[in-house]
Protein backbone atom coordinates (compact mmCIF):
# COMPACT_ATOMS: atom_id res chain seq x y z
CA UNK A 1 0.00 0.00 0.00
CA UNK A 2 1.37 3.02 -0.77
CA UNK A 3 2.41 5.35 1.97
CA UNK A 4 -0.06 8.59 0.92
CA UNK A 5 -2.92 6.25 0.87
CA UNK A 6 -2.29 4.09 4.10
CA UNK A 7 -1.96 8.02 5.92
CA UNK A 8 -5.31 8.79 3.99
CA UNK A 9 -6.49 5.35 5.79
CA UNK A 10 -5.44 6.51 9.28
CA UNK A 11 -6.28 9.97 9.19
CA UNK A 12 -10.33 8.72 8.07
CA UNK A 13 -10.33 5.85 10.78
CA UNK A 14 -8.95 8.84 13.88
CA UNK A 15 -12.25 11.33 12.23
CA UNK A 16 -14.26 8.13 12.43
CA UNK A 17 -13.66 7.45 16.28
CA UNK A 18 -14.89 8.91 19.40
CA UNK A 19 -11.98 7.07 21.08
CA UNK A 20 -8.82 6.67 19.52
CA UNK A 21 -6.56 3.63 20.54
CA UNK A 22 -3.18 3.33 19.44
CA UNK A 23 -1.65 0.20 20.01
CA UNK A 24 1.54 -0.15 20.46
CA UNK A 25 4.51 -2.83 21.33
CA UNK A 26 5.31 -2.61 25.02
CA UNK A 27 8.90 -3.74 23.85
CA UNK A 28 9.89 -0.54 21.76
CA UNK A 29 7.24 1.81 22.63
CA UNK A 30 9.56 4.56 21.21
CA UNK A 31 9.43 2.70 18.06
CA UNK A 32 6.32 2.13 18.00
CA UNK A 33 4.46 5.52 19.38
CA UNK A 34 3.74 7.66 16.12
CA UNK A 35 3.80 11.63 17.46
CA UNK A 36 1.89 12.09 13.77
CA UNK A 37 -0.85 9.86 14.70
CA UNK A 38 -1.43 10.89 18.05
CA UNK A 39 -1.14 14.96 16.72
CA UNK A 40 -3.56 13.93 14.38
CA UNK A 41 -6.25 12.80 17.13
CA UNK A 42 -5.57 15.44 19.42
CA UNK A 43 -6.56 17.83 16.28
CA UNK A 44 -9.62 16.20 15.76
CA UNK A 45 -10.38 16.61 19.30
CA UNK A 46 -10.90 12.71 19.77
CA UNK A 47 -10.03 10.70 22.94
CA UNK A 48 -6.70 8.90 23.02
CA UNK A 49 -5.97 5.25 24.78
CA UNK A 50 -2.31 4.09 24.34
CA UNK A 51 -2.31 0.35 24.90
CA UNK A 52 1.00 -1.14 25.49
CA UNK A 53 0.05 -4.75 23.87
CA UNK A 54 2.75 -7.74 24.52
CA UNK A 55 3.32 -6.56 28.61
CA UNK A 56 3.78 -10.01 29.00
CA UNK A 57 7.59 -9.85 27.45
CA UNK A 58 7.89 -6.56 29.67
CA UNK A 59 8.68 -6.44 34.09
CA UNK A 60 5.79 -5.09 35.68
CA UNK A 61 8.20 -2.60 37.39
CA UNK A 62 9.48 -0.81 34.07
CA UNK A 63 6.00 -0.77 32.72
CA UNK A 64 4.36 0.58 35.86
CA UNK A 65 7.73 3.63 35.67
CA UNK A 66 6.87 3.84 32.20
CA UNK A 67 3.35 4.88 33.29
CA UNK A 68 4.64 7.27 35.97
CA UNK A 69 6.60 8.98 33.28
CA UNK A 70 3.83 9.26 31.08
CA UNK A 71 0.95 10.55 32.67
CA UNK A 72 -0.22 13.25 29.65
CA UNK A 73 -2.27 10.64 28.18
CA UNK A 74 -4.14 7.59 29.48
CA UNK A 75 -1.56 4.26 29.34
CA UNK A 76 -3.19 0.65 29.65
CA UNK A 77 -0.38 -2.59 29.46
CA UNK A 78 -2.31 -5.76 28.40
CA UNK A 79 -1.29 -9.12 26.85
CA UNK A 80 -4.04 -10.07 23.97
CA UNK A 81 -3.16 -13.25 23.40
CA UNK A 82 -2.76 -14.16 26.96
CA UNK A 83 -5.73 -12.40 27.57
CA UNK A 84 -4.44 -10.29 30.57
CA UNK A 85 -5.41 -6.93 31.33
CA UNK A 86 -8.52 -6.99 28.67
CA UNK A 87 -10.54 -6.09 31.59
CA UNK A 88 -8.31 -2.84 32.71
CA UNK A 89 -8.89 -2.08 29.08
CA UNK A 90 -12.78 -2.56 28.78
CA UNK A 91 -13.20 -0.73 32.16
CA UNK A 92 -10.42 2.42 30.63
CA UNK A 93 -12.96 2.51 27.24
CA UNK A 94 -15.85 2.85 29.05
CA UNK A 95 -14.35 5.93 31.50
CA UNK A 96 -13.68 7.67 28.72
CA UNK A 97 -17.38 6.94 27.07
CA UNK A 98 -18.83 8.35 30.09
CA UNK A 99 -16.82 11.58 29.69
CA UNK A 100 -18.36 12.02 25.96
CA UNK A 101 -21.65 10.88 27.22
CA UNK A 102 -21.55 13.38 29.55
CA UNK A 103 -20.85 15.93 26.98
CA UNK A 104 -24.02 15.04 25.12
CA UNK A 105 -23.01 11.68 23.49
CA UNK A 106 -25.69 9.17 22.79
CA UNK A 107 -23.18 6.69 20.94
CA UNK A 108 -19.64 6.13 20.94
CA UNK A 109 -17.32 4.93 18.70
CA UNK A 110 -13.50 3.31 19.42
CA UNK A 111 -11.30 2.52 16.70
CA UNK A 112 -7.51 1.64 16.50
CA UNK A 113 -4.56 2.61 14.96
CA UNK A 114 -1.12 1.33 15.03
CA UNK A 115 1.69 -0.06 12.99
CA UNK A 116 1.87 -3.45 11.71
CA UNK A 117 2.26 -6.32 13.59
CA UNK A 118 1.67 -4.66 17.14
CA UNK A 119 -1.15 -6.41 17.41
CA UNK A 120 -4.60 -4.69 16.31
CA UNK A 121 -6.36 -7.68 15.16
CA UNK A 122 -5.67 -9.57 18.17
CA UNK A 123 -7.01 -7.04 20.41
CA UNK A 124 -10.37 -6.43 18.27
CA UNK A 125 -11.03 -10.31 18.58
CA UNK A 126 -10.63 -10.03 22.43
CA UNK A 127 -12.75 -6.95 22.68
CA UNK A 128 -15.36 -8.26 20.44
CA UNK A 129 -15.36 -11.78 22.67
CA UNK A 130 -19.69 -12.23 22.62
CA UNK A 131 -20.60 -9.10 21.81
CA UNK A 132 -19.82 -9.86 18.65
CA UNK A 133 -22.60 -8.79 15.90
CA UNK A 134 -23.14 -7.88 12.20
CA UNK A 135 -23.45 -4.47 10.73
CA UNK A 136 -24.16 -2.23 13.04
CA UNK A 137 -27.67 -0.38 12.54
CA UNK A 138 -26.63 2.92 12.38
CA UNK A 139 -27.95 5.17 9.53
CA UNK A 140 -25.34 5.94 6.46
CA UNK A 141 -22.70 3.71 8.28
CA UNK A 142 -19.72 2.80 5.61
CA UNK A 143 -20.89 -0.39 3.53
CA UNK A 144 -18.47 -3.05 3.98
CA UNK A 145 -17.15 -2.18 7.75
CA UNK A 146 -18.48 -3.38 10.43
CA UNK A 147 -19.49 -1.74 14.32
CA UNK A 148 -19.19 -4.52 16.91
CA UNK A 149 -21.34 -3.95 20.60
CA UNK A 150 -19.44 -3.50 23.42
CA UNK A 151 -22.28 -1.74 25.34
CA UNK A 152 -25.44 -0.45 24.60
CA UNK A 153 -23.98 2.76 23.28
CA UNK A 154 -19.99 2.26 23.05
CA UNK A 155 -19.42 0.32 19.49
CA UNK A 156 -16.50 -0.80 18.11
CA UNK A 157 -15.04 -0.32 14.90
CA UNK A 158 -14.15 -3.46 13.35
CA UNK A 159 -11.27 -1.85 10.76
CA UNK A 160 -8.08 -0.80 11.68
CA UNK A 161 -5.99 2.22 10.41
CA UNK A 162 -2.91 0.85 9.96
CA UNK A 163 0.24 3.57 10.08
CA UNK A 164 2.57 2.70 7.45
CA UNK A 165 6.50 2.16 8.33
CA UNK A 166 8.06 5.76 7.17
CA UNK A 167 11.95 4.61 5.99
CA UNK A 168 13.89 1.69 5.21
CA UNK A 169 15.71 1.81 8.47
CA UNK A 170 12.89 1.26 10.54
CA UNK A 171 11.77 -1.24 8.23
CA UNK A 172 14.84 -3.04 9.24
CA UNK A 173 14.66 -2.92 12.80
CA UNK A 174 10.86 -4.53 12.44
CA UNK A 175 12.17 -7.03 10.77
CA UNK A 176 10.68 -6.46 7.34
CA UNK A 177 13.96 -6.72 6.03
CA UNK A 178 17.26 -9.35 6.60
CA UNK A 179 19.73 -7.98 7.91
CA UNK A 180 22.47 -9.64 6.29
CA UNK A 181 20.89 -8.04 2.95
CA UNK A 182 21.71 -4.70 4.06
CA UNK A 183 23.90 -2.80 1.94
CA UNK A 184 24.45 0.16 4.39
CA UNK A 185 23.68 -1.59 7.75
CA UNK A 186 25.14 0.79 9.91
CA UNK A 187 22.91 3.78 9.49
CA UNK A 188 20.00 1.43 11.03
CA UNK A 189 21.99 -0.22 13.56
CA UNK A 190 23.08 3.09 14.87
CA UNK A 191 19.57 4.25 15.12
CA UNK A 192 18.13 1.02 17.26
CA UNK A 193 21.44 1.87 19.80
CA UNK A 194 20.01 4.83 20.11
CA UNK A 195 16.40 4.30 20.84
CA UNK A 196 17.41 1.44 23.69
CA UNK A 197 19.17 4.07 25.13
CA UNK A 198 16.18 6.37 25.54
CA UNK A 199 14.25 3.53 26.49
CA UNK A 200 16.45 0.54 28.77
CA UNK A 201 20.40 1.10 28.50
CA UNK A 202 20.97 -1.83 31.05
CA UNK A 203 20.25 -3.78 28.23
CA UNK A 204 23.05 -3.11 26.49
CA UNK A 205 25.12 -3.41 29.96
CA UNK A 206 23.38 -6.42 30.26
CA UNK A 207 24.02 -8.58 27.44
CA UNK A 208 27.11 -7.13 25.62
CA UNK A 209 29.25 -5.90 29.34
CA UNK A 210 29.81 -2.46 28.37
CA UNK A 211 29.41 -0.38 30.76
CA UNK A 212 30.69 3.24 29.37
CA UNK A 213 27.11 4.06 27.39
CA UNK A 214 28.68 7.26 25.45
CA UNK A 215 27.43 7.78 21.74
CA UNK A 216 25.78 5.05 19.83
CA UNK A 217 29.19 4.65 17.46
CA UNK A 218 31.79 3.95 20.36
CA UNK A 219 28.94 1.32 21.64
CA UNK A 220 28.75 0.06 18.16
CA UNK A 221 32.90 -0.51 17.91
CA UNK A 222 32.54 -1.56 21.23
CA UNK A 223 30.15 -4.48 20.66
CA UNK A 224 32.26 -4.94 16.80
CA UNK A 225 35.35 -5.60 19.72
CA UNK A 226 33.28 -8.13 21.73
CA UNK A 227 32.55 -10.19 18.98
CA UNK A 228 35.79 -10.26 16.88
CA UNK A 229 35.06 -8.35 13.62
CA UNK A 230 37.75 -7.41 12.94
CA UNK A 231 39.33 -6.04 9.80
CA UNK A 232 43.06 -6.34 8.99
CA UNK A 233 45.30 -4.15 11.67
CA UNK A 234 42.42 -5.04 14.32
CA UNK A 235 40.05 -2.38 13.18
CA UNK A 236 36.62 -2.77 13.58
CA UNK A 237 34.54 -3.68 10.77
CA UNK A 238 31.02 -1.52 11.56
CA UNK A 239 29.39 -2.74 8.99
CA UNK A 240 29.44 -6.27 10.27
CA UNK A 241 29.22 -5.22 13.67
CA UNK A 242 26.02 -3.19 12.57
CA UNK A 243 24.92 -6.37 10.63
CA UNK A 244 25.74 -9.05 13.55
CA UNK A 245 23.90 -6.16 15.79
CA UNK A 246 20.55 -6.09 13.85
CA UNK A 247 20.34 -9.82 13.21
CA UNK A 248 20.87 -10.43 16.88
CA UNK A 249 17.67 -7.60 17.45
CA UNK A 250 15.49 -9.40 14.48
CA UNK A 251 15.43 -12.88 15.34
CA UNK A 252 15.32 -11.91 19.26
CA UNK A 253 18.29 -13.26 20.49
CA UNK A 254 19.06 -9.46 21.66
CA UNK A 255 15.71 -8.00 23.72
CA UNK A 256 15.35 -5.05 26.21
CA UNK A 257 14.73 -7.61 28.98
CA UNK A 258 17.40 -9.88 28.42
CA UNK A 259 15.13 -12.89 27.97
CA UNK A 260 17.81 -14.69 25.58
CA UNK A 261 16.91 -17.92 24.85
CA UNK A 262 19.84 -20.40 25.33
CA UNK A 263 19.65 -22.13 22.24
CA UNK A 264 18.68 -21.01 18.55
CA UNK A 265 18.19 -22.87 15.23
CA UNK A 266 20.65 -21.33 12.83
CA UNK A 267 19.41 -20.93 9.76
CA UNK A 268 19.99 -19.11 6.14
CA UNK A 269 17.98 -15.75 5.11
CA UNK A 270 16.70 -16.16 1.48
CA UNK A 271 13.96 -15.90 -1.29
CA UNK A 272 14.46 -12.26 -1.14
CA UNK A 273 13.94 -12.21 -5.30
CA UNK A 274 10.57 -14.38 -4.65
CA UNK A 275 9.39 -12.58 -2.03
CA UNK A 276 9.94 -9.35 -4.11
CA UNK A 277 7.99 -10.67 -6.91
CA UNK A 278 5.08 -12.07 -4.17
CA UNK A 279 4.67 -8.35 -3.10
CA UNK A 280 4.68 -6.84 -7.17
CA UNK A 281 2.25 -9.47 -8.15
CA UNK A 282 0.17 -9.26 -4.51
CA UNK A 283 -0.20 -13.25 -4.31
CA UNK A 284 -1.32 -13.70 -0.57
CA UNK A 285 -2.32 -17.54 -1.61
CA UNK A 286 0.24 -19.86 -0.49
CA UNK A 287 -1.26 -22.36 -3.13
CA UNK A 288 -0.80 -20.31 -5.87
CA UNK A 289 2.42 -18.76 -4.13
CA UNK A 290 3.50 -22.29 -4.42
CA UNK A 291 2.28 -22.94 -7.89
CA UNK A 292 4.35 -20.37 -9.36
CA UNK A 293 7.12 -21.05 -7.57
CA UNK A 294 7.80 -24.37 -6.96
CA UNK A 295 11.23 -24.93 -8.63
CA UNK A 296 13.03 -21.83 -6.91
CA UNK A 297 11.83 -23.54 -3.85
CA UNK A 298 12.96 -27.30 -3.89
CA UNK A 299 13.78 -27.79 0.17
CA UNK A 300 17.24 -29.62 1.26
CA UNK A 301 18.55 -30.10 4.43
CA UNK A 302 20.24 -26.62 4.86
CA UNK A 303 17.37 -24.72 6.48
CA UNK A 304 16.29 -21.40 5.05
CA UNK A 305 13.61 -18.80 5.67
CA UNK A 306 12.73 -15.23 4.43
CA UNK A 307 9.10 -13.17 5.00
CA UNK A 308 8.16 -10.11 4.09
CA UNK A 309 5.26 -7.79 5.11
CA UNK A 310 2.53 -6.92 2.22
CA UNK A 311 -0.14 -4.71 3.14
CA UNK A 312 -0.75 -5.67 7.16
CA UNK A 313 0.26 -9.57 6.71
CA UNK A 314 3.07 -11.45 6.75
CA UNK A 315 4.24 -13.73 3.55
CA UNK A 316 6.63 -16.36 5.00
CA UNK A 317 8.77 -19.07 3.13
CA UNK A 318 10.46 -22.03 5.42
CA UNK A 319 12.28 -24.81 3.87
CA UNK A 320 14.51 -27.14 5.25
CA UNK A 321 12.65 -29.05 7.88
CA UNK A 322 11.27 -32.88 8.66
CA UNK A 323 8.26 -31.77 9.42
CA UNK A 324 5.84 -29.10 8.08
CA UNK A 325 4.70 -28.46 11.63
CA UNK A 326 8.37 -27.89 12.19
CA UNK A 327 8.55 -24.87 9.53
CA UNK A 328 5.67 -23.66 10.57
CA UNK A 329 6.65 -23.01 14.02
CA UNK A 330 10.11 -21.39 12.92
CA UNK A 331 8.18 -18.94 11.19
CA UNK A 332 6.25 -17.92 13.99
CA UNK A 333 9.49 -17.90 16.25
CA UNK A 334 11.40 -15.71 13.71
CA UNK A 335 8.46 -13.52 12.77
CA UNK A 336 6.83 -13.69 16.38
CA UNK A 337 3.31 -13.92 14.34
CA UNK A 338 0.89 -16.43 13.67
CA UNK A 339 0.18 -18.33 10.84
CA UNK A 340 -3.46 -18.51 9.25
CA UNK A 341 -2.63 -20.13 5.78
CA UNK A 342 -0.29 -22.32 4.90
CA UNK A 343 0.74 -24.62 1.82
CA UNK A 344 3.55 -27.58 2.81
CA UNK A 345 5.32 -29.08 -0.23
CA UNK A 346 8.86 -31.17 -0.60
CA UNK A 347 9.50 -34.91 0.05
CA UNK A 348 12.09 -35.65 2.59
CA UNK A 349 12.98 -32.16 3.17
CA UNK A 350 10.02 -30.14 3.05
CA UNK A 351 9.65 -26.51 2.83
CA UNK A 352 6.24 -24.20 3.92
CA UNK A 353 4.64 -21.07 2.04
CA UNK A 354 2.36 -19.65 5.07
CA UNK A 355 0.37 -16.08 5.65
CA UNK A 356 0.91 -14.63 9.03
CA UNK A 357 -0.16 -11.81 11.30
């Protein structure tokens, strides 16, 4: 989707609300609070709810700081697909309808915004839980969106506005892109340094041992040091440090919590030319994905992945594995999404084309 349409998208979704929520990823709320979006609502005069989604991956103590810090706006932590702290939520919505329903209200309407992958959906299906209903009866309502009942008079829009990602480099530290594909690696890596500063610099302490946090190049050489790359004369070699850096960050071996897990598959990142052509051609069918494809994507035992986002899902490609089940899982770990459609294929080595979000 292009990026003046997407903005067209979440600029009509904020005008449609009474109560803006923007969801966002409790792990990198800097990355993933947008100062446009939440400009735009307080413009339109709407409500705002930030909901820090994922608080399960997050201490209770930094989230309940991060709260203290942040008291301009209303700040709920939840965990949609552990379904904790869907009730704080519900009970924050409907404080906030009873403030416009004081002010002459007779219906309300909450929509959300929020980048990819933060976890929108997910949070509509919880809120919708039984209240769940068809169009909503409301005269010259949009055809083809839906309201879902929360209350008598608080309704849910069942569309998200989805904020598009702005520049390649924070592409790259979602993990929309490899980082061993980067040509100039060090540009992005240098900006992620910077936002774990602003947001946990033990982490950095924590899982590399440097302790002198100065600017986010010396850190940078410094972690380039740690881990040997090293170019002739014992200069380090940024760009592989900033490449070693990001991949650690995009398959989560690096977090801001320093919940490292001890042991991780190693695999190779590829079908960066398929996946290109997947997004030109918009297949989101991993039958027909597979039917056009099949012969660039003959499995053997070296395992291999690659994904790419298209429009608010995720286009995966696994291959490499015993087991479909298998592949299908490493997607999910590596993209930390979940799979809704999926096509297996191979004989002894098999591979999987699967749509996630």
């Amino acid at each position: 989707m292009k990026q003046k349409k997407a903005w067209r998208i979440v600029r009509e979704a904020i005008k449609e609300g009474d109560i803006v929520i923007e969801v966002v990823d409790a792990r990198d709320p800097i990355g993933t609070r947008n100062p446009k979006v939440e400009r735009l609502v307080q413009e339109e005069g709407k409500k705002l709810l930030i909901v820090m989604n994922k608080a399960d991956l997050v201490p209770k103590e930094w989230a309940e700081e991060y709260k203290k810090k942040h008291k301009d706006v209303p700040i709920v932590f939840i965990s949609a697909r552990e379904r904790k702290g869907t009730g704080i939520l519900r009970k924050e919505i409907k404080r906030l309808a009873k403030e416009l329903f004081e002010e002459g209200k007779d219906k309300v309407k909450v929509v959300l915004v929020g980048y990819p992958n933060v976890g929108k959906s997910t949070i509509i299906n919880v809120l919708k839980g039984k209240h769940a209903v068809g169009t909503a009866p409301i005269p010259g309502y949009t055809k083809g969106k839906q309201l879902i009942k929360l209350s008598k008079k608080i309704w849910l829009v069942d569309s998200p506005g989805v904020v598009p990602v702005d520049d390649f480099d924070e592409l790259v530290i979602r993990g929309g892109f490899p980082a061993d594909k980067i040509e100039e690696p060090v540009k992005p890596a240098l900006k992620l340094i910077k936002r774990i500063l602003e947001t946990r610099k033990e982490a950095i302490t924590e899982k590399y041992g440097i302790k002198k946090l100065e600017s986010e190049e010396q850190i940078l050489e410094a972690i380039g040091k740690k881990k040997g790359l090293l170019e002739r004369g014992g200069k380090v070699n940024l760009e592989e440090a900033a490449r070693y850096f990001l991949r650690e960050w995009q398959t989560g071996r690096f977090t801001l919590f320093g919940r490292e897990k001890k042991k991780k598959e190693a695999f190779i990142w590829d079908f960066e030319e398929v996946l290109e052509e997947i997004e030109r051609e918009y297949l989101l069918d991993p039958r027909r994905i597979l039917w056009k494809y099949r012969e660039k994507l003959t499995p053997d035992s070296e395992k291999r992945a690659g994904f790419r986002e298209i429009e608010g899902v995720t286009v995966g490609i696994a291959t490499g594995f015993k087991k479909c089940d298998s592949a299908i899982k490493f997607l999910e770990k590596i993209t930390r999404k979940k799979v809704i459609a999926s096509e297996c294929f191979g004989g002894k080595w098999k591979g999987v084309i699967a749509i996630l979000e």
